[in-house]
N, C-alpha and C. Protein backbone atom coordinates (compact mmCIF):
# COMPACT_ATOMS: atom_id res chain seq x y z
N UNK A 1 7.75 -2.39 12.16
CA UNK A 1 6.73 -1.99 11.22
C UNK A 1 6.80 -2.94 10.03
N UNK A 2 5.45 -3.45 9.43
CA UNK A 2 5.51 -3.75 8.10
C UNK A 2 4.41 -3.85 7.48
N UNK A 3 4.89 -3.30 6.38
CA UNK A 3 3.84 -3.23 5.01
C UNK A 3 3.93 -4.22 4.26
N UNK A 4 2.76 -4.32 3.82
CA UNK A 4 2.16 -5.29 2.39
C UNK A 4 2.60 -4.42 1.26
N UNK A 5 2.90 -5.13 0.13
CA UNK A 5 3.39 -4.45 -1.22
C UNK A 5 2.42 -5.29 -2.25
N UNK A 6 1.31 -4.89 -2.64
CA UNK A 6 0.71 -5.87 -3.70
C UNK A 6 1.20 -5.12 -4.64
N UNK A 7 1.84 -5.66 -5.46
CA UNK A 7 2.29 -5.36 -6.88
C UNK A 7 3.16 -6.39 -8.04
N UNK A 8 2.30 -6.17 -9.16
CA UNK A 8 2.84 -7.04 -10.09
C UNK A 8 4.24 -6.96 -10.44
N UNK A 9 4.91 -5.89 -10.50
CA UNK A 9 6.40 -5.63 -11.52
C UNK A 9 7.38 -6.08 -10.33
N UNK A 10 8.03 -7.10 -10.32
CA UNK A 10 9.11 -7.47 -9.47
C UNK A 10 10.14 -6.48 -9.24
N UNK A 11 10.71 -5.21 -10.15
CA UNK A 11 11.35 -4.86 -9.93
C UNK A 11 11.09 -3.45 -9.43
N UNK A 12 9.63 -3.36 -9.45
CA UNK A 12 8.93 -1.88 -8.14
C UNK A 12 9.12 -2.76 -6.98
N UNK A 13 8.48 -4.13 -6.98
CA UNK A 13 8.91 -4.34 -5.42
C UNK A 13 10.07 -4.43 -3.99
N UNK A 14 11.03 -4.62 -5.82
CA UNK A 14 12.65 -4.95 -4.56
C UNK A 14 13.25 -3.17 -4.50
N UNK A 15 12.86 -2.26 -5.61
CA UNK A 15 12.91 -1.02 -4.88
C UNK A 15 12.45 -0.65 -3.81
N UNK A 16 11.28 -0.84 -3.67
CA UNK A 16 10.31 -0.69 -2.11
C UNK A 16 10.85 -1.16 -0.92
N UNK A 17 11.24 -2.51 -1.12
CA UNK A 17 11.57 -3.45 -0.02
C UNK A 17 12.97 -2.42 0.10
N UNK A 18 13.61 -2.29 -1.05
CA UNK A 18 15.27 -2.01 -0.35
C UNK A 18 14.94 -1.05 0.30
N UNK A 19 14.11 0.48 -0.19
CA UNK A 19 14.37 1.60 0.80
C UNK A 19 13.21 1.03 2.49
N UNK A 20 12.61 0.54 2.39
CA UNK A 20 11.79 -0.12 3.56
C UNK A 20 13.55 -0.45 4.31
N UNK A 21 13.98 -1.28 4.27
CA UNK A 21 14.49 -1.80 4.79
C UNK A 21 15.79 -1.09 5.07
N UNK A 22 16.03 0.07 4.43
CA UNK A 22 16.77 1.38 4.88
C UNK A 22 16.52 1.39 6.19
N UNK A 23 15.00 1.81 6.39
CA UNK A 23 14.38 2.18 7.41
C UNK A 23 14.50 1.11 8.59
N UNK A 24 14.87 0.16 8.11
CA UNK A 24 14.78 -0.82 9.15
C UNK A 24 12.84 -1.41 9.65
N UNK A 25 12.29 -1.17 8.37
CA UNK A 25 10.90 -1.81 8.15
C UNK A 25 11.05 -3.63 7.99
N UNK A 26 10.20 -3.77 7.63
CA UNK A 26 9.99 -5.22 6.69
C UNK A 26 8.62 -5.28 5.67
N UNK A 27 9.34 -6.11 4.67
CA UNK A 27 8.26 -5.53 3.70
C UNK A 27 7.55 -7.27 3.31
N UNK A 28 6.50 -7.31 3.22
CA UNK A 28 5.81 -8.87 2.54
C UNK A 28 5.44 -8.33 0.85
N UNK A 29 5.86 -9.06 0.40
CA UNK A 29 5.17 -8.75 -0.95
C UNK A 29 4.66 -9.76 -1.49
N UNK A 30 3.35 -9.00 -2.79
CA UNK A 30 2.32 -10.25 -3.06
C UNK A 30 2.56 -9.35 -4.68
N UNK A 31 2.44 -10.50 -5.66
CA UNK A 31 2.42 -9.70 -6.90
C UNK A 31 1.26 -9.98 -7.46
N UNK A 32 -0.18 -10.15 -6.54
CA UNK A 32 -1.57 -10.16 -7.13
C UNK A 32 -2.30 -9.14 -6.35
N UNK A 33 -3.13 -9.00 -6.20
CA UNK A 33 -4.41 -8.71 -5.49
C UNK A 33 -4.94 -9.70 -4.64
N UNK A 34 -5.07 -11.00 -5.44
CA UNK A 34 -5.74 -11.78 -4.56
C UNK A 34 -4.69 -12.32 -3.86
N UNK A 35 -3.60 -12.88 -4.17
CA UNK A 35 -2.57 -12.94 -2.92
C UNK A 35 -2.52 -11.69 -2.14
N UNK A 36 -2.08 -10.71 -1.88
CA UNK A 36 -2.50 -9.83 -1.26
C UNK A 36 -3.17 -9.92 -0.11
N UNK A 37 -4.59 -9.86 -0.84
CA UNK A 37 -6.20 -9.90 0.13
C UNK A 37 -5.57 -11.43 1.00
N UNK A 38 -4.95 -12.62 0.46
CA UNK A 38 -5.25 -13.70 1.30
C UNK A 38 -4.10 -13.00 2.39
N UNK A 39 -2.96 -12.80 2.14
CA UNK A 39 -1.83 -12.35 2.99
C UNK A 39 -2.50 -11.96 4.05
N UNK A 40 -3.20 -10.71 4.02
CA UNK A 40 -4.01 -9.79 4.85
C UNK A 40 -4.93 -10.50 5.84
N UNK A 41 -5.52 -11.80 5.32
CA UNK A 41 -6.70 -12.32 6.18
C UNK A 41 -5.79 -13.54 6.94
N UNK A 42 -4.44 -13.46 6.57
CA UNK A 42 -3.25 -14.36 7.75
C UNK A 42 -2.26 -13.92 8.25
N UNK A 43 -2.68 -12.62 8.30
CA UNK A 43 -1.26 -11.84 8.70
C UNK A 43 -2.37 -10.29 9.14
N UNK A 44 -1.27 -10.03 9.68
CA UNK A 44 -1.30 -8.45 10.53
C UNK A 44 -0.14 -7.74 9.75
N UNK A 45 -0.42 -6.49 9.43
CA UNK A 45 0.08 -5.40 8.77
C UNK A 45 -0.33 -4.18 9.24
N UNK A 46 0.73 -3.14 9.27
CA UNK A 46 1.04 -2.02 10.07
C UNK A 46 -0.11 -1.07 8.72
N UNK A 47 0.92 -1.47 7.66
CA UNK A 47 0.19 -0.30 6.21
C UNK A 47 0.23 -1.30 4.99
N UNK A 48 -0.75 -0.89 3.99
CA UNK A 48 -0.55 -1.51 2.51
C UNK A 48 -0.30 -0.69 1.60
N UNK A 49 0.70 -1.07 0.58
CA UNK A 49 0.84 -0.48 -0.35
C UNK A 49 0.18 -1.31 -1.70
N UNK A 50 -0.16 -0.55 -2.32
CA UNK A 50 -1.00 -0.77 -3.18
C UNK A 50 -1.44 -0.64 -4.80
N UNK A 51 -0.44 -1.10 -5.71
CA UNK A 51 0.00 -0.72 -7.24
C UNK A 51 -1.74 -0.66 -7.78
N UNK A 52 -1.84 -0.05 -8.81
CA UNK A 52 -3.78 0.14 -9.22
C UNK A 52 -3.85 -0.58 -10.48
N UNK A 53 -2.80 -0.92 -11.22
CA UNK A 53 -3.08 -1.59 -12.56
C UNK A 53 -2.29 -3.02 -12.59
N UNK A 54 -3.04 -4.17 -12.70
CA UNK A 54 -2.34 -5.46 -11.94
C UNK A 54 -3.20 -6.82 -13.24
N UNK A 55 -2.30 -7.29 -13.55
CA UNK A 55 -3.04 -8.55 -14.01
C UNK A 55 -4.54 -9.26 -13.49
N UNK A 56 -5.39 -9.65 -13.59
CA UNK A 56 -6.72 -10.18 -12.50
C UNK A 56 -7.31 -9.14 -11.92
N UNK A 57 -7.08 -8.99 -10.71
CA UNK A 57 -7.78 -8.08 -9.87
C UNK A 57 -7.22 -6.64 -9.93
N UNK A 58 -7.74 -5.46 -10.15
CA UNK A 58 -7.27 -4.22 -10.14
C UNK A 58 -6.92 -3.94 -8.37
N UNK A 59 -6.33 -2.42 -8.73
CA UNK A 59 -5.65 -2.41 -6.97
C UNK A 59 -7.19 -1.97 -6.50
N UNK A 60 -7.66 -0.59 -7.22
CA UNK A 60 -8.59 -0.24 -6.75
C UNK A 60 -9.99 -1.04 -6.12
N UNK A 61 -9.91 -2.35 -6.69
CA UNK A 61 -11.11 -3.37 -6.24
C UNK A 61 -10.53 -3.93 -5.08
N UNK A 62 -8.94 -4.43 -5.28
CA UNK A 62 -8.52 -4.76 -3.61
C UNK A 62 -8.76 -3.79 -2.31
N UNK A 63 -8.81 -2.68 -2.90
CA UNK A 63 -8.71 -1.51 -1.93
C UNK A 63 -10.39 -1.80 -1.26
N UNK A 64 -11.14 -1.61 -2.21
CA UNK A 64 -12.83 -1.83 -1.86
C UNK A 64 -12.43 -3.14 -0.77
N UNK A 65 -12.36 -4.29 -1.67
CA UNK A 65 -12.18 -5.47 -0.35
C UNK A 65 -11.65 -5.29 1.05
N UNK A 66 -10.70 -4.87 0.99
CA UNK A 66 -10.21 -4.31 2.07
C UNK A 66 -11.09 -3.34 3.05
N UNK A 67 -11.37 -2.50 2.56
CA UNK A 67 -12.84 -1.89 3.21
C UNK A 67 -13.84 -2.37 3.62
N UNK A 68 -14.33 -3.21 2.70
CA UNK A 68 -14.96 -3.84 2.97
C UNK A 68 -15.17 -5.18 4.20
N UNK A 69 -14.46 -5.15 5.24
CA UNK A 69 -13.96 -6.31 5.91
C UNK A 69 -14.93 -5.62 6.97
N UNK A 70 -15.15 -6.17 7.59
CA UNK A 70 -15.62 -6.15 9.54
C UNK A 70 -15.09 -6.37 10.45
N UNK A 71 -14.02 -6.37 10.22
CA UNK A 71 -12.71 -6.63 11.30
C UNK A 71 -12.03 -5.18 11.30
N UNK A 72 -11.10 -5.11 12.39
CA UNK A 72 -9.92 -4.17 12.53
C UNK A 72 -8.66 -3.69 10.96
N UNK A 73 -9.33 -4.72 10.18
CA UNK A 73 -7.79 -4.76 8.94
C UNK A 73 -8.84 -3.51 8.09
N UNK A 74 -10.03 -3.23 8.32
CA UNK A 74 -10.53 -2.60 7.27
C UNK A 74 -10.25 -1.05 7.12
N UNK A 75 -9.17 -0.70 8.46
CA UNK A 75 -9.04 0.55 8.97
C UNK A 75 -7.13 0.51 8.73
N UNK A 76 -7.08 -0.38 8.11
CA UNK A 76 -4.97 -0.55 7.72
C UNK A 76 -5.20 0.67 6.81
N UNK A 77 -4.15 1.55 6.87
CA UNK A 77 -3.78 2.54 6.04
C UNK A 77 -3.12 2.15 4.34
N UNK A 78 -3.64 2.72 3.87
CA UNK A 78 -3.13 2.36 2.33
C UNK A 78 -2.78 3.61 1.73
N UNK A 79 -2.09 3.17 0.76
CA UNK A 79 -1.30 4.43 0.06
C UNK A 79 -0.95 3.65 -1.32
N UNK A 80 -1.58 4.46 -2.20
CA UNK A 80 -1.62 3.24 -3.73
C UNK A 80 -0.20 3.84 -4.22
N UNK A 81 0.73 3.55 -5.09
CA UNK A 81 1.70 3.31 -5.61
C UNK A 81 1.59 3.14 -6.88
N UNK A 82 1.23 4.26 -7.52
CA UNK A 82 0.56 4.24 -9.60
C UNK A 82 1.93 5.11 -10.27
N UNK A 83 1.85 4.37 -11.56
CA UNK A 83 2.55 5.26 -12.55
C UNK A 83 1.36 6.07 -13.34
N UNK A 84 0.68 5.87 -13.03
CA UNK A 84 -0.93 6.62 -13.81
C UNK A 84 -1.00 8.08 -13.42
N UNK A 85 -1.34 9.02 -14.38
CA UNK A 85 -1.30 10.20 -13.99
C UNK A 85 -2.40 11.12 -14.56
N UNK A 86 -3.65 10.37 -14.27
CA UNK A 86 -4.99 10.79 -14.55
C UNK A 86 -5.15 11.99 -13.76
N UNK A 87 -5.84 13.10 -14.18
CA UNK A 87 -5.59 14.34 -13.69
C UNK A 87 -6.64 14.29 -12.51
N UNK A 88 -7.67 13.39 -12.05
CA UNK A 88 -8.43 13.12 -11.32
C UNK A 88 -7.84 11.88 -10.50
N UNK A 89 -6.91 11.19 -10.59
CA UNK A 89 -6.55 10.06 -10.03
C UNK A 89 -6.83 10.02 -8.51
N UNK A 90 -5.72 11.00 -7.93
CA UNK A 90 -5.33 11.55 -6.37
C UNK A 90 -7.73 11.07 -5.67
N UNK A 91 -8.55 11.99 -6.36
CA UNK A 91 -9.35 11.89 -5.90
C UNK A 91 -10.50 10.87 -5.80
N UNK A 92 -10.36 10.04 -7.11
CA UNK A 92 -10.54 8.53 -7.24
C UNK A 92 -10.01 7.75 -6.78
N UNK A 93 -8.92 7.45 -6.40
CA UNK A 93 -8.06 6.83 -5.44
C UNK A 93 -8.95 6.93 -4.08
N UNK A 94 -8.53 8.47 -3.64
CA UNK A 94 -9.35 8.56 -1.88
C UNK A 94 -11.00 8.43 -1.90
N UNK A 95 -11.20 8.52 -2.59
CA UNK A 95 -12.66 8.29 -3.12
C UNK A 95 -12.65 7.35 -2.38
N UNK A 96 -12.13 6.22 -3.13
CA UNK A 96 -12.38 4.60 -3.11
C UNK A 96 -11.61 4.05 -1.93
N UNK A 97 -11.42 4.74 -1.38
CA UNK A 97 -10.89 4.00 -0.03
C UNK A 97 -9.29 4.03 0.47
N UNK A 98 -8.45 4.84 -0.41
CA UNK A 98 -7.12 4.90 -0.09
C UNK A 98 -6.80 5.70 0.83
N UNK A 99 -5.75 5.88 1.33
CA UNK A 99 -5.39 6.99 2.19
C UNK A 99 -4.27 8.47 1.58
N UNK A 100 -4.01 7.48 0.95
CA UNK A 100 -2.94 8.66 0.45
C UNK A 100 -2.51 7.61 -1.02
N UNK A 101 -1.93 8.90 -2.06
CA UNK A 101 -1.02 8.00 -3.16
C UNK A 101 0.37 8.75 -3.83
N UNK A 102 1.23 8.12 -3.73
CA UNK A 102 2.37 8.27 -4.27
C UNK A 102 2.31 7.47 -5.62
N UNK A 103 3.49 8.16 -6.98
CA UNK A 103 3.23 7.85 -8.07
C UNK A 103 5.09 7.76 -8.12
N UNK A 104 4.83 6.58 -8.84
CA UNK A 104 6.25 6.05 -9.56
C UNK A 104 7.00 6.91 -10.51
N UNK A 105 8.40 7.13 -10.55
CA UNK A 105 9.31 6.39 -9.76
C UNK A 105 8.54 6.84 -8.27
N UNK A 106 9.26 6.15 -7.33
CA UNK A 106 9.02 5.73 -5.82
C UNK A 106 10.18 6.71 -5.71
N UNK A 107 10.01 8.03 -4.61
CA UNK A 107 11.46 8.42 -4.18
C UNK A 107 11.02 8.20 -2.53
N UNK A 108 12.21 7.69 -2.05
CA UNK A 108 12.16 7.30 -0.58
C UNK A 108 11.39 8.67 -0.33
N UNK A 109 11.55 9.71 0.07
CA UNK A 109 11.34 10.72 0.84
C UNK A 109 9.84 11.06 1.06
N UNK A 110 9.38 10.64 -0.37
CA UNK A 110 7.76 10.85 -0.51
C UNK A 110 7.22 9.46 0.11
N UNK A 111 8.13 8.31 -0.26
CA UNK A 111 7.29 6.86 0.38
C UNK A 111 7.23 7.73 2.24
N UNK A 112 8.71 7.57 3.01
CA UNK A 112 8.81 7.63 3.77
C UNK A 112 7.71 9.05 4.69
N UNK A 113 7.75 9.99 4.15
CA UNK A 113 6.59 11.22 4.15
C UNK A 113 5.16 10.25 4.22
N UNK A 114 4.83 9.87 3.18
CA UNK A 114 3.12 9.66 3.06
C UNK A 114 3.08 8.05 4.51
N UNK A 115 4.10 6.98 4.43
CA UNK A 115 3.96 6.44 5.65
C UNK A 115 3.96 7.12 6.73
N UNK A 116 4.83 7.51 7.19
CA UNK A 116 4.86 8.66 8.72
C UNK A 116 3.72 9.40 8.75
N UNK A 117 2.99 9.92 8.04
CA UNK A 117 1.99 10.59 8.24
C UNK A 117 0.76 9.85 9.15
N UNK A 118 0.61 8.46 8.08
CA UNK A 118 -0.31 7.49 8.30
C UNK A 118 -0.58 7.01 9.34
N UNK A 119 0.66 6.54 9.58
CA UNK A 119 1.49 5.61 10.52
C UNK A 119 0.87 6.27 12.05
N UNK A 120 1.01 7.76 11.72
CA UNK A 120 1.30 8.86 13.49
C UNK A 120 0.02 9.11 13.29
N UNK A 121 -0.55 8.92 12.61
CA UNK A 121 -2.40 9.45 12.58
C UNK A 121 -2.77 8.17 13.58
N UNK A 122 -2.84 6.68 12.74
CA UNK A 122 -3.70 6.04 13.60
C UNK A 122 -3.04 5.35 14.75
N UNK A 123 -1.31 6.15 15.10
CA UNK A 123 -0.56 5.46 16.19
C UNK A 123 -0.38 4.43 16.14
N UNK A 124 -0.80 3.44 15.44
CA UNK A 124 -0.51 2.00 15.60
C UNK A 124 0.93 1.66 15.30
N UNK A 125 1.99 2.16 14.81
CA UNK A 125 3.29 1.20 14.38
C UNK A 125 4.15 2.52 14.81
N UNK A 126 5.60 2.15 15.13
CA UNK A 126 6.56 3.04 15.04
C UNK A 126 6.44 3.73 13.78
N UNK A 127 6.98 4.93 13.94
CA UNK A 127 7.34 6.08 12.39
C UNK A 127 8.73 5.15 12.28
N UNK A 128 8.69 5.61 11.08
CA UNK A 128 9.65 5.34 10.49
C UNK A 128 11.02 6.35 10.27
């Protein structure tokens, strides 16, 4: 299995990656959006994770892009990854194209929960 990590803060990502790699995942990480989106259009990914407040491109506009595709990647499961705690967030988020969102700190149990869910919905990757 592996996920995309677009996120700016280097040190949300090597949390992610370490418990990923608990799991015996692998994790790519991009600390833009638009790296990200290019990752995605040269690579195959199981799930994306997806931070919403980012230097340049917001997550939520990557998320649209992503949707926006005509290919098979437009159906990758996402799960945004916010410290934001807008009392409407959860439904602006799925609104816009996410699948699920977990909010920082990151505790494995909830990462590992909202992937497995994903993951066994569209069958495509081992659970984790």
């Amino acid at each position: 299995m592996t996920a995309l990590f677009i996120e700016d803060d280097r040190m949300n990502r090597r949390v992610v990656r370490d418990m990923l790699h608990v799991a015996g995942a692998e994790m790519v990480e991009a600390e833009s959006a638009e790296i990200g989106l290019a990752l995605i259009d040269a690579h195959d990914f199981d799930i994306a994770l997806v931070d919403l407040r980012m230097p340049g491109m917001d997550g939520m506009t990557a998320i649209g892009h992503i949707r926006a595709r005509t290919d098979a990647k437009a159906r990758m499961p996402i799960i945004v990854v916010t410290a934001d705690t807008a009392v409407d967030l959860r439904e602006r988020c799925l609104a816009g194209g996410a699948d699920d969102v977990i909010f920082k700190p990151v505790a494995m149990d909830e990462l590992f929960d909202a992937m497995g869910r994903l993951l066994a919905r569209d069958g495509d990757a081992e659970l984790l």
